[in-house]
N, C-alpha and C. Protein backbone atom coordinates (compact mmCIF):
# COMPACT_ATOMS: atom_id res chain seq x y z
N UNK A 1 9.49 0.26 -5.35
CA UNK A 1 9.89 -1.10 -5.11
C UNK A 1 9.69 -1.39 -3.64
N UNK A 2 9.21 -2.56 -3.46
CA UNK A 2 9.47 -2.86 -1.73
C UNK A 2 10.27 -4.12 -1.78
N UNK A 3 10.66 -3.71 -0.15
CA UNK A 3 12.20 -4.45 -0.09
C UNK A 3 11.59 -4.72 1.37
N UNK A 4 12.24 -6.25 2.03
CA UNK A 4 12.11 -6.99 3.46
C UNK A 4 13.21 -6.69 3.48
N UNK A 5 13.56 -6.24 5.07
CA UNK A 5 14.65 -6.55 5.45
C UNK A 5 15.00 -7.96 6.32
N UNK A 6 15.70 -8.64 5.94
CA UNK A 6 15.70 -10.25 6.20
C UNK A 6 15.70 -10.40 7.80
N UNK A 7 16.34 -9.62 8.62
CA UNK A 7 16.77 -9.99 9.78
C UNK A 7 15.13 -9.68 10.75
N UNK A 8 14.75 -8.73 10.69
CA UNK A 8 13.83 -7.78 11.24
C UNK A 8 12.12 -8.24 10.51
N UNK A 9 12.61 -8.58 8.99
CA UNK A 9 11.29 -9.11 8.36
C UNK A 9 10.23 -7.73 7.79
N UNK A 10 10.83 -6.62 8.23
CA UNK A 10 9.32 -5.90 8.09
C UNK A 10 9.73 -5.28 6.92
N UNK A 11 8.93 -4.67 6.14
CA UNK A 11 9.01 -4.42 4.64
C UNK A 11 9.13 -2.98 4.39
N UNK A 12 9.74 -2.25 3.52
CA UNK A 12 9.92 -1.02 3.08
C UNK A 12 9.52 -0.70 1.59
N UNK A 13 8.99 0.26 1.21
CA UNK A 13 8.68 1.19 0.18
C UNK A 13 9.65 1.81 -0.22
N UNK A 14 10.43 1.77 -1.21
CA UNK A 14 11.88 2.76 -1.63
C UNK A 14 11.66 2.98 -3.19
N UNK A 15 12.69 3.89 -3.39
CA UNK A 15 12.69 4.26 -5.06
C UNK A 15 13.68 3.70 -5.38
N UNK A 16 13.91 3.57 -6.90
CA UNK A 16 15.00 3.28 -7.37
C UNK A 16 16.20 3.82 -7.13
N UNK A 17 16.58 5.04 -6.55
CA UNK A 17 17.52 5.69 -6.19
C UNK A 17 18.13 5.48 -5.34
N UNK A 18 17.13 5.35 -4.35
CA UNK A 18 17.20 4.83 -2.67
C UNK A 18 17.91 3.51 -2.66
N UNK A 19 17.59 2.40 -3.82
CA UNK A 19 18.31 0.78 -3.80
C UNK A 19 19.68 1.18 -4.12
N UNK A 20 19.73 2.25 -4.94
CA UNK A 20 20.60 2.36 -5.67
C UNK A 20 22.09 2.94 -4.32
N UNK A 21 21.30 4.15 -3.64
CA UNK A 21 22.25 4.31 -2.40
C UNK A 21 22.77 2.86 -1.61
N UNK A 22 21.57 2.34 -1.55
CA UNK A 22 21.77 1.15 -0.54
C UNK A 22 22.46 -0.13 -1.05
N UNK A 23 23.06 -0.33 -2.44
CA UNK A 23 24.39 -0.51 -3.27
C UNK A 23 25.49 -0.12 -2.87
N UNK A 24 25.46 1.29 -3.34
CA UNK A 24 26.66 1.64 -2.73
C UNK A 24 27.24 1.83 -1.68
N UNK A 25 26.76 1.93 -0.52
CA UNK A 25 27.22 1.85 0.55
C UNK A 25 27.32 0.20 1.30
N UNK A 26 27.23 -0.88 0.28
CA UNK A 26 26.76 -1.97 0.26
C UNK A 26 26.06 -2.66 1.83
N UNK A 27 24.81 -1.85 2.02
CA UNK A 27 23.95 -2.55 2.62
C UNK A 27 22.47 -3.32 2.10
N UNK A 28 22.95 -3.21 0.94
CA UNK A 28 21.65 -3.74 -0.01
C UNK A 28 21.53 -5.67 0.44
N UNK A 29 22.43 -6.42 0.90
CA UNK A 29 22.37 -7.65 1.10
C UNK A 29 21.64 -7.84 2.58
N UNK A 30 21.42 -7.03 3.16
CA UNK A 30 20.36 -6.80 4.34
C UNK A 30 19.24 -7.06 4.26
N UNK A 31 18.64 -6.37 2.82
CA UNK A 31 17.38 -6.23 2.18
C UNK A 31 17.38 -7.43 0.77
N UNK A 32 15.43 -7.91 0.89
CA UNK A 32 15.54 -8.70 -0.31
C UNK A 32 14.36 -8.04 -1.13
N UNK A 33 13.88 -8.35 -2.66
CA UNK A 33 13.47 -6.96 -3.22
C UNK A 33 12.02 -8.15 -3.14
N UNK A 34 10.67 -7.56 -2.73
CA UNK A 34 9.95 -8.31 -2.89
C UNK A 34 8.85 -8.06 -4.07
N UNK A 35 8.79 -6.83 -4.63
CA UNK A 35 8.64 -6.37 -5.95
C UNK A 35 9.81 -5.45 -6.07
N UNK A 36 9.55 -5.53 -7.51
CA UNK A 36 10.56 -4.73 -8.35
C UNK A 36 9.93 -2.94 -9.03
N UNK A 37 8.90 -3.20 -9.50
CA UNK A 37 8.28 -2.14 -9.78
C UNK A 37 8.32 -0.73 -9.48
N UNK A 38 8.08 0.26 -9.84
CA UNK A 38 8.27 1.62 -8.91
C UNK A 38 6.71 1.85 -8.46
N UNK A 39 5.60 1.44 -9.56
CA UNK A 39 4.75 2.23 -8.94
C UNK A 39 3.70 0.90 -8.20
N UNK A 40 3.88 0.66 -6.97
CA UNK A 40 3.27 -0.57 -6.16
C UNK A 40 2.12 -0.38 -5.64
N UNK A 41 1.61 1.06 -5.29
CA UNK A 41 0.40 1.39 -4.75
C UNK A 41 -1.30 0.60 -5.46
N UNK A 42 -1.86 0.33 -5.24
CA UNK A 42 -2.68 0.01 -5.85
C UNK A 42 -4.11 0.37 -5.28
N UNK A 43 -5.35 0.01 -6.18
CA UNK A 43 -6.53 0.93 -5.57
C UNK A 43 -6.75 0.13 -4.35
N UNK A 44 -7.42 0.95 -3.90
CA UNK A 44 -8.15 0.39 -2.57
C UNK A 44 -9.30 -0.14 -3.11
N UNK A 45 -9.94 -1.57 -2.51
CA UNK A 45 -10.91 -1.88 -3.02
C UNK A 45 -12.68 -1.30 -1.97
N UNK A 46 -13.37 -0.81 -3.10
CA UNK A 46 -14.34 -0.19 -2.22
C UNK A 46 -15.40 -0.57 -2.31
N UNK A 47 -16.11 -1.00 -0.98
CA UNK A 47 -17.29 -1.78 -0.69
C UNK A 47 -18.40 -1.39 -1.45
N UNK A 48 -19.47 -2.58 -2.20
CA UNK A 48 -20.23 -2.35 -2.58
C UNK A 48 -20.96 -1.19 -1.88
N UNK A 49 -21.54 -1.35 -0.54
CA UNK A 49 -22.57 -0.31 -0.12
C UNK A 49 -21.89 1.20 -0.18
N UNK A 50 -20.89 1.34 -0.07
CA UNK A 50 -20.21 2.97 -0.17
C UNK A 50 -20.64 3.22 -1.55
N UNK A 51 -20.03 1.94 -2.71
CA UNK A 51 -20.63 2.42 -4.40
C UNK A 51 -21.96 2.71 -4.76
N UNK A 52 -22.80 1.95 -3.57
CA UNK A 52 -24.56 2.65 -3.76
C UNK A 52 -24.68 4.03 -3.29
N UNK A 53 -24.17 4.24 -2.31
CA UNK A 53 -24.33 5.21 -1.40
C UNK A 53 -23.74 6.26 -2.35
N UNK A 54 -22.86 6.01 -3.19
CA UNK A 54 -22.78 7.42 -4.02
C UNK A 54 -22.87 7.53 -4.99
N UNK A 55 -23.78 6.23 -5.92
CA UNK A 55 -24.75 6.50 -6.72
C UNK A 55 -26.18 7.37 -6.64
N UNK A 56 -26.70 7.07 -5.26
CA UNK A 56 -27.82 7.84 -4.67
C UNK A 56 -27.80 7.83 -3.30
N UNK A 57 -26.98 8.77 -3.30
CA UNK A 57 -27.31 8.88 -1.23
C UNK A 57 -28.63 9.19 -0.70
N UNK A 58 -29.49 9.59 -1.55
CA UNK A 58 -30.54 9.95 -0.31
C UNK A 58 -31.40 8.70 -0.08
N UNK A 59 -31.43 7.35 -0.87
CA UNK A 59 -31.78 6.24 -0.76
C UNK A 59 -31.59 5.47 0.56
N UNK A 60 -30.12 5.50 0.30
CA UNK A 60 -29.55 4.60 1.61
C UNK A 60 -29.28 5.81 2.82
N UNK A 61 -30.20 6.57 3.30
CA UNK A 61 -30.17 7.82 4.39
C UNK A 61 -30.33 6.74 5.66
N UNK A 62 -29.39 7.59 6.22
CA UNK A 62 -28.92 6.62 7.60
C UNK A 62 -29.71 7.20 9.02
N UNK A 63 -30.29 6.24 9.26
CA UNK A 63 -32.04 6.29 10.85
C UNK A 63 -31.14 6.40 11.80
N UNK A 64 -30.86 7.56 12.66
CA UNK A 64 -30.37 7.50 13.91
C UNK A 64 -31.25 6.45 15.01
N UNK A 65 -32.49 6.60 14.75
CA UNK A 65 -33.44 6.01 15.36
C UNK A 65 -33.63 4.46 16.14
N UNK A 66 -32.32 3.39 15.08
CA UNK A 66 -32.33 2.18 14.75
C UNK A 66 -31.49 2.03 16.17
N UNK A 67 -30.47 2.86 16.69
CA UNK A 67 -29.69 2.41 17.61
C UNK A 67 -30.55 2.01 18.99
């Protein structure tokens, strides 16, 4: 789940456990939940030319020469 903390603004990555501490010790009204989810990571998106490049690398072979 990620959570802002309202005052400060900057955002955190926590588990459900972790909200769950931050309940009970009631500092959870500090924080607002900006997803809910556990698993938030998502792919990285990867540039077409890297996806050629490792379809056939020796195609796109890189010319020191060009500099």
């Amino acid at each position: 789940m990620i959570v802002r903390n309202r005052k400060t603004g900057r955002e955190y990555e926590i588990t459900e456990n972790d909200w769950q501490k931050l309940v009970q010790s009631q500092s959870h009204r500090l924080f607002e939940i900006i997803k809910k989810g556990e698993n938030v990571k998502a792919k990285l998106p990867i540039p077409k030319e890297i996806q050629e490049y490792q379809k056939d690398p020796k195609k796109l072979k890189i010319d020191k020469s060009e500099k």
